[in-house]
N, C-alpha and C. Protein backbone atom coordinates (compact mmCIF):
# COMPACT_ATOMS: atom_id res chain seq x y z
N UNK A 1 -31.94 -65.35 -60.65
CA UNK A 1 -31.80 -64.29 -61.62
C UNK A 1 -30.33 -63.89 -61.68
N UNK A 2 -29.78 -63.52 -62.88
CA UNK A 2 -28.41 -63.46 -63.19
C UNK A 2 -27.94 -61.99 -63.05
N UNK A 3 -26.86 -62.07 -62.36
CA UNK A 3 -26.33 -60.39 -62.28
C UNK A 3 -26.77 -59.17 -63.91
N UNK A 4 -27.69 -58.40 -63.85
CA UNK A 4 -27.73 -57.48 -65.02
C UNK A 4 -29.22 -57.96 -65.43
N UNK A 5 -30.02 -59.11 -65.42
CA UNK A 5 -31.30 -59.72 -65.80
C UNK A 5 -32.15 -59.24 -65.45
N UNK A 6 -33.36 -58.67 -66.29
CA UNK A 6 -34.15 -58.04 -65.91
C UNK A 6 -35.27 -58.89 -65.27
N UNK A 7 -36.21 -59.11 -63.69
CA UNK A 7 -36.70 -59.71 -63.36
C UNK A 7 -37.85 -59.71 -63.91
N UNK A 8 -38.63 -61.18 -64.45
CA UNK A 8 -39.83 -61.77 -65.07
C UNK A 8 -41.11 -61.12 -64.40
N UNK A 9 -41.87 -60.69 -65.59
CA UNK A 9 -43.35 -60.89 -65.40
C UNK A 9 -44.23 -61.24 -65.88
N UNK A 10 -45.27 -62.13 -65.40
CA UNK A 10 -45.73 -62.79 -66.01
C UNK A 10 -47.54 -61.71 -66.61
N UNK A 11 -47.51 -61.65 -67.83
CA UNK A 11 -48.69 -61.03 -68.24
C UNK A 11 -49.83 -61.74 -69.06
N UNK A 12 -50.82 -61.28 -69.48
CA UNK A 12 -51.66 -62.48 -70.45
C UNK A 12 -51.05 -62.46 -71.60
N UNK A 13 -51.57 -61.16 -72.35
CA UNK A 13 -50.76 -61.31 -73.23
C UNK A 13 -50.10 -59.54 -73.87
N UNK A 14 -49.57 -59.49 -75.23
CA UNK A 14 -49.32 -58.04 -75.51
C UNK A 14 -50.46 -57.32 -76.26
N UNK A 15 -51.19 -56.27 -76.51
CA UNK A 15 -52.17 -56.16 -77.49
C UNK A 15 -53.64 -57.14 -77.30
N UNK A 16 -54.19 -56.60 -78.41
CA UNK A 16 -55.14 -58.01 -78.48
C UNK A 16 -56.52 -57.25 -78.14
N UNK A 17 -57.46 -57.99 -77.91
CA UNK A 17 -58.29 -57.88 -77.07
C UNK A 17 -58.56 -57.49 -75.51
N UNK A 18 -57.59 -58.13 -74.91
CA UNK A 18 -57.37 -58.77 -73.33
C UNK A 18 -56.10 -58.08 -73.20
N UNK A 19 -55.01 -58.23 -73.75
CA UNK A 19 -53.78 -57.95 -73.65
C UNK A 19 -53.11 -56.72 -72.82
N UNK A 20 -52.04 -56.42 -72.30
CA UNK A 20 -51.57 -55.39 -72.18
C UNK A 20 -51.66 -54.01 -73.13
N UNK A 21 -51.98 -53.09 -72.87
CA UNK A 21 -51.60 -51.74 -74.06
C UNK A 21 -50.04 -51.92 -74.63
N UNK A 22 -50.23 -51.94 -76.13
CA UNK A 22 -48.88 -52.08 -76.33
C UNK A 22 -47.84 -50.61 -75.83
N UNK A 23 -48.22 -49.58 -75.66
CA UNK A 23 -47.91 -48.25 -75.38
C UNK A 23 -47.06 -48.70 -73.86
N UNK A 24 -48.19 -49.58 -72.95
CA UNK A 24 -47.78 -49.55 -71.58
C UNK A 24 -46.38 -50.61 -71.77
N UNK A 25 -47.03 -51.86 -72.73
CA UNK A 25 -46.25 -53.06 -72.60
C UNK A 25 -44.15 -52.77 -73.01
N UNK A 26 -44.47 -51.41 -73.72
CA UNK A 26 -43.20 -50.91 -73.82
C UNK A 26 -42.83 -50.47 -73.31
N UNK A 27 -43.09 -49.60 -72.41
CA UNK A 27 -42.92 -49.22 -70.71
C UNK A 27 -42.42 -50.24 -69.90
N UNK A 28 -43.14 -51.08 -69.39
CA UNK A 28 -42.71 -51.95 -68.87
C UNK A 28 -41.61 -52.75 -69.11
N UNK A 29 -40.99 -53.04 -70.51
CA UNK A 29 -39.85 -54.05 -71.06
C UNK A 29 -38.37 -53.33 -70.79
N UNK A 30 -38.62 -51.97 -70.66
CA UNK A 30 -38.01 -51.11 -69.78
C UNK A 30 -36.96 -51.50 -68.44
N UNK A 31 -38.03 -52.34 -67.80
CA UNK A 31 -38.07 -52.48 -66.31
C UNK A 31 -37.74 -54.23 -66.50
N UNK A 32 -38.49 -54.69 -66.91
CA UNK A 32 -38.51 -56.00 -66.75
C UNK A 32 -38.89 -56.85 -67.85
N UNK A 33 -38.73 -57.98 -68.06
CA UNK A 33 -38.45 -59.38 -68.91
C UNK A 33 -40.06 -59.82 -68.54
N UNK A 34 -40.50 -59.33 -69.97
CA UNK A 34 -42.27 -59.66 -69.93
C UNK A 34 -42.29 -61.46 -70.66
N UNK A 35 -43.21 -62.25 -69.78
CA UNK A 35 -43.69 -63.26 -70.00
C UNK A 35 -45.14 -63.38 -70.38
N UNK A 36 -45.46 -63.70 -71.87
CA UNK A 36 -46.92 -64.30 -71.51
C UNK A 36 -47.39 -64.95 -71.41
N UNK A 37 -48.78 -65.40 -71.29
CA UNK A 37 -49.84 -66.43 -70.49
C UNK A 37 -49.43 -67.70 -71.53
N UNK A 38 -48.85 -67.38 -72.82
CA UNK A 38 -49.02 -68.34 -74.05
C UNK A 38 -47.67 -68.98 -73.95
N UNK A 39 -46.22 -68.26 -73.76
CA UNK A 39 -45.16 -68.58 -73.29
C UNK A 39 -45.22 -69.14 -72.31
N UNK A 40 -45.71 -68.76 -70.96
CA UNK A 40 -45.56 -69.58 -69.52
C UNK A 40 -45.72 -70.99 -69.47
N UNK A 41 -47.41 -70.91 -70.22
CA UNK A 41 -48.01 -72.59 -70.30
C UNK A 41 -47.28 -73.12 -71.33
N UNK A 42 -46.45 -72.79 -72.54
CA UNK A 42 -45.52 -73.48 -73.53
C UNK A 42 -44.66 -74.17 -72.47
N UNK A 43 -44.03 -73.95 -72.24
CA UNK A 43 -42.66 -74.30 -71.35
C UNK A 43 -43.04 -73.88 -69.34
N UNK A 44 -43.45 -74.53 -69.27
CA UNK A 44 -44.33 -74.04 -67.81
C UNK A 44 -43.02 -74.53 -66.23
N UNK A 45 -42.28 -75.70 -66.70
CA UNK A 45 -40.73 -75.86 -65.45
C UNK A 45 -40.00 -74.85 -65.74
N UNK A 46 -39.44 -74.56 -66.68
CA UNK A 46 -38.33 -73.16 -67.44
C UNK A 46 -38.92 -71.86 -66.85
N UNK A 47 -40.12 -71.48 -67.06
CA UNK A 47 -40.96 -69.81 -67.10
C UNK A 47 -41.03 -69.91 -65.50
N UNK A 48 -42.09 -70.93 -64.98
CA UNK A 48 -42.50 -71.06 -63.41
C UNK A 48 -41.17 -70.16 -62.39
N UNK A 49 -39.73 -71.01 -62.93
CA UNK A 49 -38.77 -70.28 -61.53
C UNK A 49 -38.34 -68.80 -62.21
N UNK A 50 -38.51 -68.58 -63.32
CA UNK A 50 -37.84 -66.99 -63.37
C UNK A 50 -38.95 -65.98 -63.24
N UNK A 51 -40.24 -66.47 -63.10
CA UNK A 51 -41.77 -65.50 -62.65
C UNK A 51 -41.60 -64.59 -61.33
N UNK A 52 -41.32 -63.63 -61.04
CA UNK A 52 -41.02 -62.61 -59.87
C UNK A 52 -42.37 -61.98 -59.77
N UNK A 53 -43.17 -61.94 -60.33
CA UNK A 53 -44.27 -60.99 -60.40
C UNK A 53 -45.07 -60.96 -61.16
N UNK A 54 -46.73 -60.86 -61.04
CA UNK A 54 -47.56 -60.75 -62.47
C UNK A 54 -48.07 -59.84 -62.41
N UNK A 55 -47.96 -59.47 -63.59
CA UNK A 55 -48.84 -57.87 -64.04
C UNK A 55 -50.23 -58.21 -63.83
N UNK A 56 -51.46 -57.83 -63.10
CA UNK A 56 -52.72 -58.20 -63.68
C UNK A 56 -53.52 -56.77 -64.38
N UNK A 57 -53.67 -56.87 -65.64
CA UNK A 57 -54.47 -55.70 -66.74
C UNK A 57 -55.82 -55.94 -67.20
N UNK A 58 -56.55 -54.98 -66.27
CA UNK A 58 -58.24 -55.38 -66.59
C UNK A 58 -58.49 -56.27 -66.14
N UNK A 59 -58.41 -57.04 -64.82
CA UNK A 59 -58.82 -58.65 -64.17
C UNK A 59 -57.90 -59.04 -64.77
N UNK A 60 -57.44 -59.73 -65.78
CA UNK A 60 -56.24 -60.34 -66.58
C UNK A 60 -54.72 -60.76 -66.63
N UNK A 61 -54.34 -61.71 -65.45
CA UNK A 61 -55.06 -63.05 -65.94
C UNK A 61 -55.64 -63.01 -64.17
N UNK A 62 -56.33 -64.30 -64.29
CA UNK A 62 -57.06 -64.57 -63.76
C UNK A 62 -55.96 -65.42 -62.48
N UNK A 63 -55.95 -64.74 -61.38
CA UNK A 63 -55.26 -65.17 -60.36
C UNK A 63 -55.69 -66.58 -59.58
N UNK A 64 -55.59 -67.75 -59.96
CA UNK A 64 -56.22 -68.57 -58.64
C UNK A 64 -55.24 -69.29 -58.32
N UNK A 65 -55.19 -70.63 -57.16
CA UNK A 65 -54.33 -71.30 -56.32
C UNK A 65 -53.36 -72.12 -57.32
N UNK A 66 -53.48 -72.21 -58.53
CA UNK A 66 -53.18 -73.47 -59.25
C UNK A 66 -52.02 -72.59 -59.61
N UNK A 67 -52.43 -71.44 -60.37
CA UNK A 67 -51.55 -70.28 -60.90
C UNK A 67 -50.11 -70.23 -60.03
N UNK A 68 -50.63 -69.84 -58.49
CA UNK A 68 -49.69 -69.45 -57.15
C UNK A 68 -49.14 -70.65 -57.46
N UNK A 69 -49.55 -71.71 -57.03
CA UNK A 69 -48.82 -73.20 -56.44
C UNK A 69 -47.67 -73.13 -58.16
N UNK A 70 -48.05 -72.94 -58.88
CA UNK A 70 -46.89 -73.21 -59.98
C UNK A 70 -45.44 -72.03 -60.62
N UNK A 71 -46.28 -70.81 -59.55
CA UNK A 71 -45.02 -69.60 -59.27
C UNK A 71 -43.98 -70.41 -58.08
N UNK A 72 -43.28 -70.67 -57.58
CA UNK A 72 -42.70 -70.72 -56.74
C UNK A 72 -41.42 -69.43 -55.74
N UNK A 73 -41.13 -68.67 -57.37
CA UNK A 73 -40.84 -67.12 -56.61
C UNK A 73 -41.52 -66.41 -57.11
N UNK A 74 -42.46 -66.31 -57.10
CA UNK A 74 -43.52 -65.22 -57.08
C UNK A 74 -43.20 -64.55 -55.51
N UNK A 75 -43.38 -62.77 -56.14
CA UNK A 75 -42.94 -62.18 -54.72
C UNK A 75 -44.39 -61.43 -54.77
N UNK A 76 -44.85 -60.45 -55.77
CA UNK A 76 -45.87 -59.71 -56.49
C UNK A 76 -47.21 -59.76 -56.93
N UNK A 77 -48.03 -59.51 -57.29
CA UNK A 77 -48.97 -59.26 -58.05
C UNK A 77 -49.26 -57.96 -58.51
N UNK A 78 -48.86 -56.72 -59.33
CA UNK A 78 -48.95 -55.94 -59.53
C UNK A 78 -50.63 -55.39 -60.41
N UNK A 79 -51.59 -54.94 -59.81
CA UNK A 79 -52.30 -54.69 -60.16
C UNK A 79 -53.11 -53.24 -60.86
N UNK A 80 -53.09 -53.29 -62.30
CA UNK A 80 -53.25 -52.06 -62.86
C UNK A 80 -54.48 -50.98 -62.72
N UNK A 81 -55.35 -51.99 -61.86
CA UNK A 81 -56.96 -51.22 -61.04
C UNK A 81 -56.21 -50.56 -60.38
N UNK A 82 -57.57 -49.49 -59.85
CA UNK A 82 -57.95 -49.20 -58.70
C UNK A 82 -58.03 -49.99 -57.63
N UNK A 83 -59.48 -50.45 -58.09
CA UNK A 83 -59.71 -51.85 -56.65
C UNK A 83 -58.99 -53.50 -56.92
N UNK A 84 -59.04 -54.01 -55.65
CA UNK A 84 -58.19 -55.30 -55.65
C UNK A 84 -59.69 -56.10 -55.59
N UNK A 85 -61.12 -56.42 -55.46
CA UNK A 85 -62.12 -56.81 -55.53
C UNK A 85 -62.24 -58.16 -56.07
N UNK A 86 -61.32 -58.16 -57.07
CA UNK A 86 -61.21 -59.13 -57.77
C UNK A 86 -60.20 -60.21 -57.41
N UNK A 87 -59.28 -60.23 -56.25
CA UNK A 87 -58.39 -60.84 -56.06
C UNK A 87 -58.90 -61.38 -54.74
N UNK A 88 -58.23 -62.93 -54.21
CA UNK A 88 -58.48 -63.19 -53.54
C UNK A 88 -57.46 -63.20 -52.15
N UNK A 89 -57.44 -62.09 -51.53
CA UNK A 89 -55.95 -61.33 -51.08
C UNK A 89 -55.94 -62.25 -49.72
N UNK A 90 -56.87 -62.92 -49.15
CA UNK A 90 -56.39 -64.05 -48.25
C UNK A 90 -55.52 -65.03 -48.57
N UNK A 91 -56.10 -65.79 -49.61
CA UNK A 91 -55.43 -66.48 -50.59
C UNK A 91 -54.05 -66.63 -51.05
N UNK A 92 -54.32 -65.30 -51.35
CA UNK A 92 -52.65 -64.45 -52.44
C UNK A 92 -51.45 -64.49 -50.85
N UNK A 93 -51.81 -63.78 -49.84
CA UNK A 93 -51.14 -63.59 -48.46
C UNK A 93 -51.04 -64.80 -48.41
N UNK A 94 -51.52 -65.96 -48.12
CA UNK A 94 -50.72 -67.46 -47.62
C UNK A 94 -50.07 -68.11 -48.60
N UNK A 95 -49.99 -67.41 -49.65
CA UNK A 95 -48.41 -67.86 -49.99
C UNK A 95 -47.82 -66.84 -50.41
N UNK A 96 -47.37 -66.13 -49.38
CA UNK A 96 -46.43 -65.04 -49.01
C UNK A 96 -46.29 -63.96 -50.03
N UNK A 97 -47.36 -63.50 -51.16
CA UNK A 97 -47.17 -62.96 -52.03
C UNK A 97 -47.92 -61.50 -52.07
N UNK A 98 -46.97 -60.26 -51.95
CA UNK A 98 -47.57 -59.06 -51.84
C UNK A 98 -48.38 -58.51 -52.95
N UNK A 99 -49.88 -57.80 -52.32
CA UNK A 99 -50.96 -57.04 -53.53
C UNK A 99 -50.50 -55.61 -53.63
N UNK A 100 -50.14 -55.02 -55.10
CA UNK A 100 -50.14 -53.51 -54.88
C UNK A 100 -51.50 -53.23 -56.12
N UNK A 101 -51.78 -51.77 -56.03
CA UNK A 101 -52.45 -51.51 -56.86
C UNK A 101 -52.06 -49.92 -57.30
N UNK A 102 -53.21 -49.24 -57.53
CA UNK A 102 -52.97 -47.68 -58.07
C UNK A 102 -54.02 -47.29 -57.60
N UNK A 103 -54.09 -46.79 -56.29
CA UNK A 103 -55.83 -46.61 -55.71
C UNK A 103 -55.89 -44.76 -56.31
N UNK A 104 -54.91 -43.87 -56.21
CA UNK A 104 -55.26 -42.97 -57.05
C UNK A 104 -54.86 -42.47 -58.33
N UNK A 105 -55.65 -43.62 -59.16
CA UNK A 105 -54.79 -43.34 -60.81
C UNK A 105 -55.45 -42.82 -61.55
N UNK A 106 -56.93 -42.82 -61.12
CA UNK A 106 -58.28 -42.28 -61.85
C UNK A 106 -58.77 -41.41 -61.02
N UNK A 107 -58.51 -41.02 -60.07
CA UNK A 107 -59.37 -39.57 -58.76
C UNK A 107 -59.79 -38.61 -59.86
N UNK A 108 -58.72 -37.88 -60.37
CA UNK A 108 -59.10 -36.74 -61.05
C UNK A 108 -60.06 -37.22 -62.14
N UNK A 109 -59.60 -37.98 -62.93
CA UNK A 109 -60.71 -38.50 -64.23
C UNK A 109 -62.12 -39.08 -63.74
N UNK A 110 -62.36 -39.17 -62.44
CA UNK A 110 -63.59 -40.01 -62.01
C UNK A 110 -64.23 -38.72 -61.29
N UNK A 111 -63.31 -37.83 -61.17
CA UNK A 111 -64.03 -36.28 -60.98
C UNK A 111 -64.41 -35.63 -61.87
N UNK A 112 -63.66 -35.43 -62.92
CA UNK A 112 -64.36 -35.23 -63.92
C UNK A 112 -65.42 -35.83 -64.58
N UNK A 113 -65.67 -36.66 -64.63
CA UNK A 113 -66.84 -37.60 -65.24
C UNK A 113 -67.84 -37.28 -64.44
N UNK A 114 -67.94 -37.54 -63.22
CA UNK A 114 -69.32 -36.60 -62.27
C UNK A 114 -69.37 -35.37 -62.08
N UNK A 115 -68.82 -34.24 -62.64
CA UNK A 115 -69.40 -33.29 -62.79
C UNK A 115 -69.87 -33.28 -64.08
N UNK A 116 -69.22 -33.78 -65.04
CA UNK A 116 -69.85 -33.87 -66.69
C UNK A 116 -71.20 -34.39 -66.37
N UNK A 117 -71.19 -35.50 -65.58
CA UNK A 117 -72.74 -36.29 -65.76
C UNK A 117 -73.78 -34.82 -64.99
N UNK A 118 -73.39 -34.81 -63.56
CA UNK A 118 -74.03 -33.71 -62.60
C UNK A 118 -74.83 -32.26 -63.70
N UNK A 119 -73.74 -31.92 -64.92
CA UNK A 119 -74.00 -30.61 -65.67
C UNK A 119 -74.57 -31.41 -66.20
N UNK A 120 -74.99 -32.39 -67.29
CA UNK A 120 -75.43 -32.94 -68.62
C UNK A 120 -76.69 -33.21 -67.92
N UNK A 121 -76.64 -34.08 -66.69
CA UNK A 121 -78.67 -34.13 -66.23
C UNK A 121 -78.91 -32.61 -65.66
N UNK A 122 -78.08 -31.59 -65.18
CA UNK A 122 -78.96 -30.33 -65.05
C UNK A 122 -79.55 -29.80 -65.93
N UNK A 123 -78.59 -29.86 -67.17
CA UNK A 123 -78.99 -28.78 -67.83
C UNK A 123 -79.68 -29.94 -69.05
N UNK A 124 -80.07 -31.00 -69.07
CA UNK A 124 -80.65 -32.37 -69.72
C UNK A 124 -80.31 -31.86 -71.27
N UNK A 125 -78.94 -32.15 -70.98
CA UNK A 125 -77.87 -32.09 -72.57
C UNK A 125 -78.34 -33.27 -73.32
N UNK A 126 -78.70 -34.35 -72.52
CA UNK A 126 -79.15 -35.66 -73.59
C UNK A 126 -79.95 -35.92 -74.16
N UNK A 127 -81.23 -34.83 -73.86
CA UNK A 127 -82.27 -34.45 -74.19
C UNK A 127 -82.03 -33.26 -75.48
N UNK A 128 -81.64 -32.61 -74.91
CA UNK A 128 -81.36 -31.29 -76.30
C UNK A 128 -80.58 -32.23 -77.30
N UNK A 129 -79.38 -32.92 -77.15
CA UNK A 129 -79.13 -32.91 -78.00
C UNK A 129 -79.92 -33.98 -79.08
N UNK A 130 -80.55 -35.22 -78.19
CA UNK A 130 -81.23 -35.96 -79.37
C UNK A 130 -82.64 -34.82 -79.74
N UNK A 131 -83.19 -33.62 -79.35
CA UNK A 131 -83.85 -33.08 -79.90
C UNK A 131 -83.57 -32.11 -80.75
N UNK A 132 -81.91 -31.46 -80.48
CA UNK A 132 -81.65 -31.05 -82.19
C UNK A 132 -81.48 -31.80 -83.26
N UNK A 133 -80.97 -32.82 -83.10
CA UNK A 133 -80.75 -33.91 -84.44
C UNK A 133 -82.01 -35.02 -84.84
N UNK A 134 -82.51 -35.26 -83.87
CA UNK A 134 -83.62 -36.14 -84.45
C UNK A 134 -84.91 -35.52 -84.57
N UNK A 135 -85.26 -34.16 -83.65
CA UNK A 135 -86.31 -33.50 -83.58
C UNK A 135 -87.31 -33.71 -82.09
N UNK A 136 -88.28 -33.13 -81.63
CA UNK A 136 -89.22 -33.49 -80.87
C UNK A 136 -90.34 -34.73 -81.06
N UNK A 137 -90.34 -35.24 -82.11
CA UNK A 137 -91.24 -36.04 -82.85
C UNK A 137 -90.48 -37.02 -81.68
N UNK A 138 -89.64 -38.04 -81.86
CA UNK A 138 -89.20 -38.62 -81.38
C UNK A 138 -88.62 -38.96 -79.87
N UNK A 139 -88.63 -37.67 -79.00
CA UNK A 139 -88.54 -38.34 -77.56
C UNK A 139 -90.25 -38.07 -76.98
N UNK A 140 -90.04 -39.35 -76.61
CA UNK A 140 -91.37 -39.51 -75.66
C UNK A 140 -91.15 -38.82 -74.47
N UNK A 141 -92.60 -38.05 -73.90
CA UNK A 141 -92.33 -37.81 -72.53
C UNK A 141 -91.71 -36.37 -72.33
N UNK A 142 -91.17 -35.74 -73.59
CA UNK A 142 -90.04 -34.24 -73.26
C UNK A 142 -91.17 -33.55 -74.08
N UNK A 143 -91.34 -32.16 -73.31
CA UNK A 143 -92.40 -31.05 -73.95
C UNK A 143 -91.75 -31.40 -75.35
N UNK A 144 -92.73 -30.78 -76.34
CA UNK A 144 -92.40 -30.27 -77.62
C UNK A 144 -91.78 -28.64 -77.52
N UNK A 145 -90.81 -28.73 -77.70
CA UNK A 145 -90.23 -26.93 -77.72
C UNK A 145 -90.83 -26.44 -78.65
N UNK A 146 -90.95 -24.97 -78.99
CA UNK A 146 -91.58 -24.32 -79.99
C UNK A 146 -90.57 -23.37 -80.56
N UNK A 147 -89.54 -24.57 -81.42
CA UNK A 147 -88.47 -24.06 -82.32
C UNK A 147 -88.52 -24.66 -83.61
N UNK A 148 -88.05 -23.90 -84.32
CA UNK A 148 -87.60 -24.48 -85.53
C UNK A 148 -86.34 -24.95 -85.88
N UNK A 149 -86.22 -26.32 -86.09
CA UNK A 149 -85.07 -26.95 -85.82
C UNK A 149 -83.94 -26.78 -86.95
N UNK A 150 -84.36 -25.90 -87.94
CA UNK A 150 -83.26 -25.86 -88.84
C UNK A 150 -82.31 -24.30 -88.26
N UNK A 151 -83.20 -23.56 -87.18
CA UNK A 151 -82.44 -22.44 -86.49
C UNK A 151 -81.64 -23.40 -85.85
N UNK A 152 -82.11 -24.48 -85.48
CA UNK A 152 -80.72 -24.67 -84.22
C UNK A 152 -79.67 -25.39 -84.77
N UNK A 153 -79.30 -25.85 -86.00
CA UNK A 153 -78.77 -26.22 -87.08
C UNK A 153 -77.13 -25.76 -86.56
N UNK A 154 -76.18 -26.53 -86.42
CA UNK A 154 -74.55 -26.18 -86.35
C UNK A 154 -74.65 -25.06 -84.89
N UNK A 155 -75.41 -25.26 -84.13
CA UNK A 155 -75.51 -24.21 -82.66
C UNK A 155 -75.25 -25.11 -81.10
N UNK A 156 -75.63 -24.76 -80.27
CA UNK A 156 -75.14 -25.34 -79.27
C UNK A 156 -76.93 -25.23 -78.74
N UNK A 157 -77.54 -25.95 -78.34
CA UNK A 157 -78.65 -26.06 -78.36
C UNK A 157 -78.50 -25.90 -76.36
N UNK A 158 -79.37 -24.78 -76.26
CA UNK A 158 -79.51 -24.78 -74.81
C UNK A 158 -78.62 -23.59 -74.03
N UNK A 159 -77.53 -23.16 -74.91
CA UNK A 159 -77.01 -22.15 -73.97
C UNK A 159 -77.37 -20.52 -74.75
């Protein structure tokens, strides 16, 4: 790498389906000289020695031995999970290549989501609400309330 060069990473791709967030992928170009999965395999002797590191986004790409054996400075694997589950970190370690991840990037948001769920089955919000809009006719199994459903019309059904 050349004095001032921003060091390579190798990603799948930008956007897309699969891709990096373009939001993040501009973040990152910031920092470093993004490679993708479509560039690497184009020109695969050229990309292979300037690869320092791969982003992996959502599983993506798919880490195996063939991948490693054709990094030769690969130092990285930067992983945008939580969990590493998906990696094969014995593997990745014998050829000398460090796993990071973001083990608390979601705590708070995965707290929030279980108390949302915890309140929504107490107070069986999924129930009220398909019984203000579709009516009692339609869930099996839930008393029939003894309302008239055009009162509960633009209301908050239940509080």
């Amino acid at each position: 790498m050349a004095e001032g060069e921003l060091p390579a990473v190798l990603i799948l791709d930008i956007g897309g389906t699969h891709g990096v967030l373009e939001d993040l992928a501009a973040l990152l170009k910031k920092h470093f000289h993004l490679i993708t999965m479509k560039e690497f395999l184009g020109n695969k002797e050229e990309m292979s020695k300037k690869i320092q590191s791969v982003f992996v986004f959502e599983c993506r790409p798919t880490i195996d031995r063939e991948l490693l054996e054709s990094l030769p400075n690969l130092k990285v694997i930067g992983n945008s999970g939580v969990g590493v589950d998906h990696l094969d970190l014995k593997m990745i370690s014998s050829f000398g290549v460090k796993v990071t991840n973001t083990p608390h990037a979601v705590a708070d948001p995965t707290a929030d989501i279980g108390m949302a769920l915890m309140l929504a089955s107490a107070r069986r919000l999924v129930e009220g609400n398909a019984l203000n809009f579709l009516g009692p006719r339609y869930l099996f199994g839930i008393p029939h309330y003894c309302c008239d459903r055009d009162d509960l019309s633009e209301s908050i059904f239940g509080m």
